[in-house]
PDB file of N, CA and C in Angstrom:
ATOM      1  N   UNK A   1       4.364  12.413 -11.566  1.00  0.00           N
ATOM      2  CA  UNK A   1       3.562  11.904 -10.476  1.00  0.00           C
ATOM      3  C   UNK A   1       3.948  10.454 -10.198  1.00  0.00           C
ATOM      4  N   UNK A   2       4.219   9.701  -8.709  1.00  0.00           N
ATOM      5  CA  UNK A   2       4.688   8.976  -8.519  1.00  0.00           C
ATOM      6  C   UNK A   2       3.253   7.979  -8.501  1.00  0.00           C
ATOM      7  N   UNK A   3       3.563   6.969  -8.925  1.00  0.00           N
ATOM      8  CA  UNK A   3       2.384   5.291  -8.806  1.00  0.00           C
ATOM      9  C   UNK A   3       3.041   4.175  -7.984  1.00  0.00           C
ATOM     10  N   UNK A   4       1.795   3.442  -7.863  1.00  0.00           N
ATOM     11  CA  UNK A   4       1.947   2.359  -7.167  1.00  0.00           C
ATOM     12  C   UNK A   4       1.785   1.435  -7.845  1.00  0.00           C
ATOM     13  N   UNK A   5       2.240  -0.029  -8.002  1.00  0.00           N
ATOM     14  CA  UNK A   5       2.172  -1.223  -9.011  1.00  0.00           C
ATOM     15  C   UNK A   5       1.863  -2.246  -7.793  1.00  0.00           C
ATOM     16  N   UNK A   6       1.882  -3.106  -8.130  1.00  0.00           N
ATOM     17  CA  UNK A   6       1.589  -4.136  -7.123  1.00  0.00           C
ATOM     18  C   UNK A   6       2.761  -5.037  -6.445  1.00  0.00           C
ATOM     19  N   UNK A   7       3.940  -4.380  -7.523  1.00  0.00           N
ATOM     20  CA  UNK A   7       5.551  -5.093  -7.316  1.00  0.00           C
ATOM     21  C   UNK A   7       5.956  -4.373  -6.183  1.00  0.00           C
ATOM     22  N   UNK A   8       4.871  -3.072  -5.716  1.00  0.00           N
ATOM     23  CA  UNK A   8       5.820  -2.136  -4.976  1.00  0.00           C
ATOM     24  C   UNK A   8       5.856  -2.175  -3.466  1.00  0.00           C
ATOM     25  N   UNK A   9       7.018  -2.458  -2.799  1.00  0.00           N
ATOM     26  CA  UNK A   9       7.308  -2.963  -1.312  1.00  0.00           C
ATOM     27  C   UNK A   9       6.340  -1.839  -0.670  1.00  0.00           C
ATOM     28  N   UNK A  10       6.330  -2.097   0.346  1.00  0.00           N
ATOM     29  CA  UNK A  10       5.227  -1.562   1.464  1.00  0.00           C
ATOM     30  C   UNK A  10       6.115   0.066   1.996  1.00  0.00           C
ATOM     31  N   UNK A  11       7.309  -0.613   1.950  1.00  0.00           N
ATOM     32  CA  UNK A  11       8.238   0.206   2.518  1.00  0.00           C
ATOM     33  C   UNK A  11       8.682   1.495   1.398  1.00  0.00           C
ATOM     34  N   UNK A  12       8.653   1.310   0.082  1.00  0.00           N
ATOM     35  CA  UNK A  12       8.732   2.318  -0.972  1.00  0.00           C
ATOM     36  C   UNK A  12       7.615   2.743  -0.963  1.00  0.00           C
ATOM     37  N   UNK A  13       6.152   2.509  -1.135  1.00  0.00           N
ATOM     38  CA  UNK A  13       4.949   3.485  -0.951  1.00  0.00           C
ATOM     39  C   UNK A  13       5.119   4.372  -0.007  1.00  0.00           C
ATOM     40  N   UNK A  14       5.567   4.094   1.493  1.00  0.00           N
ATOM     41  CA  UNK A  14       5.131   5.243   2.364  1.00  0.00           C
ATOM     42  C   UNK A  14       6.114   5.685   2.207  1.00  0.00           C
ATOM     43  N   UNK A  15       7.199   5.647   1.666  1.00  0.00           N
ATOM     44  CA  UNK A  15       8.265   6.850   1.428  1.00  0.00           C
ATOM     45  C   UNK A  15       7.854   7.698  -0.060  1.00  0.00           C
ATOM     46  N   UNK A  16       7.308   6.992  -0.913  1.00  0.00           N
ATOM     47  CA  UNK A  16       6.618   7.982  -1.627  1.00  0.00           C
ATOM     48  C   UNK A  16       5.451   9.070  -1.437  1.00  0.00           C
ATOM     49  N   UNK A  17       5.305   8.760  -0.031  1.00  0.00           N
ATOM     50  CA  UNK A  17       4.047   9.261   0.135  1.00  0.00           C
ATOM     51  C   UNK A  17       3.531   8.479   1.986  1.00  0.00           C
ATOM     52  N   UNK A  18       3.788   9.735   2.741  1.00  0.00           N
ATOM     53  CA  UNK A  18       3.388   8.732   4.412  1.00  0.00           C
ATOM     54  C   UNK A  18       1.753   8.515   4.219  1.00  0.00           C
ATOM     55  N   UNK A  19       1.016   9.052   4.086  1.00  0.00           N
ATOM     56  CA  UNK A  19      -0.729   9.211   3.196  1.00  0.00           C
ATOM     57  C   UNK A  19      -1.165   8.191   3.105  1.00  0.00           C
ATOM     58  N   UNK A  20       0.008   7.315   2.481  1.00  0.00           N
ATOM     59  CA  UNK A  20      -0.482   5.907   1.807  1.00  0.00           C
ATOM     60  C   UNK A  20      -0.776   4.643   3.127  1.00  0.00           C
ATOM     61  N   UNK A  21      -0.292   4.944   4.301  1.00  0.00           N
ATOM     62  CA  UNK A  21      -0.194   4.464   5.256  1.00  0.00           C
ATOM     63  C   UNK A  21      -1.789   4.586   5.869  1.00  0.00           C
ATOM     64  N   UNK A  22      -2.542   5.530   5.911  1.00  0.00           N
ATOM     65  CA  UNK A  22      -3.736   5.320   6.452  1.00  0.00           C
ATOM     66  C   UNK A  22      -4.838   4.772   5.620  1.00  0.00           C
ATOM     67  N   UNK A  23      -4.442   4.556   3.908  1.00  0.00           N
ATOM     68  CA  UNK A  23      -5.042   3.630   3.606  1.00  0.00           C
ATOM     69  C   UNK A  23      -5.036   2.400   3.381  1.00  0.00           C
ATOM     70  N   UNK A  24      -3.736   1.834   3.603  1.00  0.00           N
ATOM     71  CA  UNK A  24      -3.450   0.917   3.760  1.00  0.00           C
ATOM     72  C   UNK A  24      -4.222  -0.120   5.399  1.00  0.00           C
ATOM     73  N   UNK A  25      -4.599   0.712   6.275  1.00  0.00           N
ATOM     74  CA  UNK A  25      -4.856   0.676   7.260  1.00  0.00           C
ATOM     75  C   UNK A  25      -6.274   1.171   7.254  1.00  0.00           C
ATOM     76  N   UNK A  26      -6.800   1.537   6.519  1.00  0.00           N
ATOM     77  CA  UNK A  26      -8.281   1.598   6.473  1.00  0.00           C
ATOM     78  C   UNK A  26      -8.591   0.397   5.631  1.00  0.00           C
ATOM     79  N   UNK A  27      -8.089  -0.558   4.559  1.00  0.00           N
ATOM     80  CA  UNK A  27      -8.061  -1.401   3.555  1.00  0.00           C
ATOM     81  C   UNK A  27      -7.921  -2.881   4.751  1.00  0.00           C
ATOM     82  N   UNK A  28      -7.342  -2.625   6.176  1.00  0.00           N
ATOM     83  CA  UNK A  28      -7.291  -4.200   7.244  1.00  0.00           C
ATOM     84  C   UNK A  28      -5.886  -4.060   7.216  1.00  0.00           C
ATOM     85  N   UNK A  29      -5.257  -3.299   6.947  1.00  0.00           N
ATOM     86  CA  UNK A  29      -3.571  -3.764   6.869  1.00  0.00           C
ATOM     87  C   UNK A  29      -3.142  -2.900   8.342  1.00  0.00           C
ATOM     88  N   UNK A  30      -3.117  -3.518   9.431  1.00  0.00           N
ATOM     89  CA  UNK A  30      -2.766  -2.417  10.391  1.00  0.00           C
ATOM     90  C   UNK A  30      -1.416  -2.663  10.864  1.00  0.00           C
ATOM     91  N   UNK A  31      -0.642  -3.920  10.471  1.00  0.00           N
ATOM     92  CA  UNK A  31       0.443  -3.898  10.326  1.00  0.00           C
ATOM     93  C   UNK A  31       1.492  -3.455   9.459  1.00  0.00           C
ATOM     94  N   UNK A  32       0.946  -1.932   9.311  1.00  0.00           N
ATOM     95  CA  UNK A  32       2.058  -0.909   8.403  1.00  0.00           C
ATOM     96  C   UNK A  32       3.041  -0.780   9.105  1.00  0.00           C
ATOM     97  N   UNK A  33       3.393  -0.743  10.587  1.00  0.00           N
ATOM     98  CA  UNK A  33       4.446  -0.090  11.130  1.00  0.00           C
ATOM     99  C   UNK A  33       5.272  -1.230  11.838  1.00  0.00           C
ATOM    100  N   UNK A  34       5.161  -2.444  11.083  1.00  0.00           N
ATOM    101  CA  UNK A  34       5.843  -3.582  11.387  1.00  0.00           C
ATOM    102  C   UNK A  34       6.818  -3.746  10.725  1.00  0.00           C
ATOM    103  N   UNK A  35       8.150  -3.555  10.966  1.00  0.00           N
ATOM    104  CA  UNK A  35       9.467  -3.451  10.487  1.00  0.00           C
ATOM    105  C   UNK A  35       9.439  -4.475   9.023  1.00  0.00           C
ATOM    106  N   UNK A  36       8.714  -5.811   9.548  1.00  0.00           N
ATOM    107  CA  UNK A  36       8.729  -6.763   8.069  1.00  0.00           C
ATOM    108  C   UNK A  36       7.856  -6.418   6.913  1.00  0.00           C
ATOM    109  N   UNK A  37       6.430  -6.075   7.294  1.00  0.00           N
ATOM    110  CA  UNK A  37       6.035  -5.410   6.490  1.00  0.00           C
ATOM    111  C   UNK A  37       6.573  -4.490   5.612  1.00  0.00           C
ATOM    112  N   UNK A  38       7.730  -3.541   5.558  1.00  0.00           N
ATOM    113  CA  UNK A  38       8.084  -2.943   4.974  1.00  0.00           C
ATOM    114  C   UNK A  38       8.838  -3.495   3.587  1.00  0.00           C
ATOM    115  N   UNK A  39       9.157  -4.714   3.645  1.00  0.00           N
ATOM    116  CA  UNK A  39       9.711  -5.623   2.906  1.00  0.00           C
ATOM    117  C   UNK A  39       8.677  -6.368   1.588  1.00  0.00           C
ATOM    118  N   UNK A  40       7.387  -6.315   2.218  1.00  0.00           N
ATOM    119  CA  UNK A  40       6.138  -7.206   1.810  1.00  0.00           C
ATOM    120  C   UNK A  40       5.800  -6.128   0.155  1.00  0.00           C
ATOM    121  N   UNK A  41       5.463  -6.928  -0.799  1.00  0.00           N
ATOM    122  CA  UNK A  41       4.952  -5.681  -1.733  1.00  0.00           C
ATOM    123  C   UNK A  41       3.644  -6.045  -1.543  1.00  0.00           C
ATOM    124  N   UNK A  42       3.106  -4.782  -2.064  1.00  0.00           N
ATOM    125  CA  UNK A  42       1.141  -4.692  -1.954  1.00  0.00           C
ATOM    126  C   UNK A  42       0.817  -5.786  -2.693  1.00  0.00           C
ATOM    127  N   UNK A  43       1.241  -6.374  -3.641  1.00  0.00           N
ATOM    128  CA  UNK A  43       0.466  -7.754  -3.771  1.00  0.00           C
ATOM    129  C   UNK A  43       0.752  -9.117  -2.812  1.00  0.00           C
ATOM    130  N   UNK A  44       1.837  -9.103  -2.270  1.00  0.00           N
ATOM    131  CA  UNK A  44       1.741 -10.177  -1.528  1.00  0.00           C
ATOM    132  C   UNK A  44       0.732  -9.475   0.253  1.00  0.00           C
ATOM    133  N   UNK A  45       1.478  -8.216   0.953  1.00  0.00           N
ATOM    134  CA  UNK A  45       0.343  -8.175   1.529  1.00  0.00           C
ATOM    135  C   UNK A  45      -0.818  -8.015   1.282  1.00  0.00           C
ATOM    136  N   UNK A  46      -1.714  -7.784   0.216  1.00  0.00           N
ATOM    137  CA  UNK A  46      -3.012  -7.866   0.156  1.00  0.00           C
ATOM    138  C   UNK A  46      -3.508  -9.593   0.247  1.00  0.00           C
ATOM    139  N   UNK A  47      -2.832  -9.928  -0.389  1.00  0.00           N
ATOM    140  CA  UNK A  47      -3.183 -11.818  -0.115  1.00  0.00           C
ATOM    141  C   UNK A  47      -3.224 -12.389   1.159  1.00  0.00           C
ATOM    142  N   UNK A  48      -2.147 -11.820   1.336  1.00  0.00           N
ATOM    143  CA  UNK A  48      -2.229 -12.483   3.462  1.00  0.00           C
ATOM    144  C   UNK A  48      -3.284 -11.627   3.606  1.00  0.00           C
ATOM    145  N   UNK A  49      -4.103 -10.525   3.875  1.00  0.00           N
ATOM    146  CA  UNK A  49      -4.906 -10.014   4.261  1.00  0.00           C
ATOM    147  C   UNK A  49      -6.178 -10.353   3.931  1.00  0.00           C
ATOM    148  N   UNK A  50      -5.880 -11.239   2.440  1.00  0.00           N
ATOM    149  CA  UNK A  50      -7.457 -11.087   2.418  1.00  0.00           C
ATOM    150  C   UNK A  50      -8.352 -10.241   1.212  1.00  0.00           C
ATOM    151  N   UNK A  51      -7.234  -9.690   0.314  1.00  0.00           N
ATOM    152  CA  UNK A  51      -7.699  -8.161   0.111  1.00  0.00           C
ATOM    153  C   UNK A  51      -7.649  -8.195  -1.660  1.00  0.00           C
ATOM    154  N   UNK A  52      -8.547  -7.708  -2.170  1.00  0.00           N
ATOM    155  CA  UNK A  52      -8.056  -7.260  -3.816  1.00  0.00           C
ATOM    156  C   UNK A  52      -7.091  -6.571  -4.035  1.00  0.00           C
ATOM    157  N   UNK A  53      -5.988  -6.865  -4.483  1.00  0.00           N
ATOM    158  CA  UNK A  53      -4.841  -5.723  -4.767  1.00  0.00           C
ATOM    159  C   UNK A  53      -5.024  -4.869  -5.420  1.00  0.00           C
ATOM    160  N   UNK A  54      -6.226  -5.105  -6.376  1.00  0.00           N
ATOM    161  CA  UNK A  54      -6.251  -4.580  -7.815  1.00  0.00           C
ATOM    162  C   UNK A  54      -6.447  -2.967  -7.159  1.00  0.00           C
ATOM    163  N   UNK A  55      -7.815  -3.523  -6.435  1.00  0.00           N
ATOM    164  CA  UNK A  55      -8.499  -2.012  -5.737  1.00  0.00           C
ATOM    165  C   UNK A  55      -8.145  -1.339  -4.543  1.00  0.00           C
ATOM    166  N   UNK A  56      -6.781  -2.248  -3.662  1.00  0.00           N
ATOM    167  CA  UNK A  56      -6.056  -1.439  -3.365  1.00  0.00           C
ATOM    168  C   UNK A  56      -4.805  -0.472  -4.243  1.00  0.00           C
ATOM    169  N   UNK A  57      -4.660  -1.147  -5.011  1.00  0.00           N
ATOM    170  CA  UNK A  57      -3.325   0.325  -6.023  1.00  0.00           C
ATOM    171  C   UNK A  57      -4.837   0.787  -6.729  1.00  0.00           C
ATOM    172  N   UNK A  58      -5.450   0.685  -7.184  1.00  0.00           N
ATOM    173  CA  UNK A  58      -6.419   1.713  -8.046  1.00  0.00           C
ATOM    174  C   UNK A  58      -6.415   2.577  -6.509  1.00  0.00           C
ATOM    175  N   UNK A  59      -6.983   2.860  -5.075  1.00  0.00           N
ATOM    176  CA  UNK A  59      -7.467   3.614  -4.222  1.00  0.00           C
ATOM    177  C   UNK A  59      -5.736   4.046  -3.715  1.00  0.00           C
ATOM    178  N   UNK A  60      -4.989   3.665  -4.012  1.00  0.00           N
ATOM    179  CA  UNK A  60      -3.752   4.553  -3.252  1.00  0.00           C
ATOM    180  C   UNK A  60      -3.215   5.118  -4.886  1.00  0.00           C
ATOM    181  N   UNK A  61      -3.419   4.641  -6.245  1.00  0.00           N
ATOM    182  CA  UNK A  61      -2.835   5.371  -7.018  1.00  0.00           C
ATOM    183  C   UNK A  61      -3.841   6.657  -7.117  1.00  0.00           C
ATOM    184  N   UNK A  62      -5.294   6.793  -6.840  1.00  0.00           N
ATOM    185  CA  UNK A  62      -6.234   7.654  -7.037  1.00  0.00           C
ATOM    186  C   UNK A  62      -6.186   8.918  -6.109  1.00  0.00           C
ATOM    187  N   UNK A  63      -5.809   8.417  -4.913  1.00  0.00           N
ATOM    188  CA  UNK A  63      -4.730   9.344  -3.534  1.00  0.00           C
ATOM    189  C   UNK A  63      -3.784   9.995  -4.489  1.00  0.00           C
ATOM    190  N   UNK A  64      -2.253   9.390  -4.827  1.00  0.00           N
ATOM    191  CA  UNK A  64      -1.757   9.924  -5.266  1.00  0.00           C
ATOM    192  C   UNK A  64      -1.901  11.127  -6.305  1.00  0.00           C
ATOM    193  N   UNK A  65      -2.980  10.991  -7.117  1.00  0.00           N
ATOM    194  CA  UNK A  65      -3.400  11.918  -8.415  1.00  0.00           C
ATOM    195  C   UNK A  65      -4.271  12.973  -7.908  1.00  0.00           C
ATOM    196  N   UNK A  66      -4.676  12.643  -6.770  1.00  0.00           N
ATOM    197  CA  UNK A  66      -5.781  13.828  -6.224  1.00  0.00           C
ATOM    198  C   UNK A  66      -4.841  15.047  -5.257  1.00  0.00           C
ATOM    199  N   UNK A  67      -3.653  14.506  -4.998  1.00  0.00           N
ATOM    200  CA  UNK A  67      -2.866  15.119  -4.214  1.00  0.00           C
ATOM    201  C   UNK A  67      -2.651  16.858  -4.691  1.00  0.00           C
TER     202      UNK A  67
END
């Protein structure tokens, strides 16, 4: 089963998984489909956003396991 860490680019989650994209976007991140974003890992975009990283990878690794 594939995870998410907080090292992990924006752009390797939704290729592990496109899924991960609407929570990322329910979490304030609606710039998923911004070419740079794809570059960004979930800990640095959660900071520009605003956001706990922690409990964003706990809610996209918890996606992943329920799959």
């Amino acid at each position: 089963m594939a995870e998410v860490t907080k090292d992990t680019l924006i752009g390797e989650a939704l290729m592990i998984d496109k899924g991960i994209a609407a929570i990322l976007m329910q979490n304030g991140m609606h710039c998923v489909g911004c070419p740079s974003s794809a570059g960004e890992s979930l800990a640095e975009a959660s900071m520009v956003h605003g956001m706990d990283a922690d409990k964003l990878i706990s809610d996209i690794n918890t996606y992943l396991k329920e799959k």
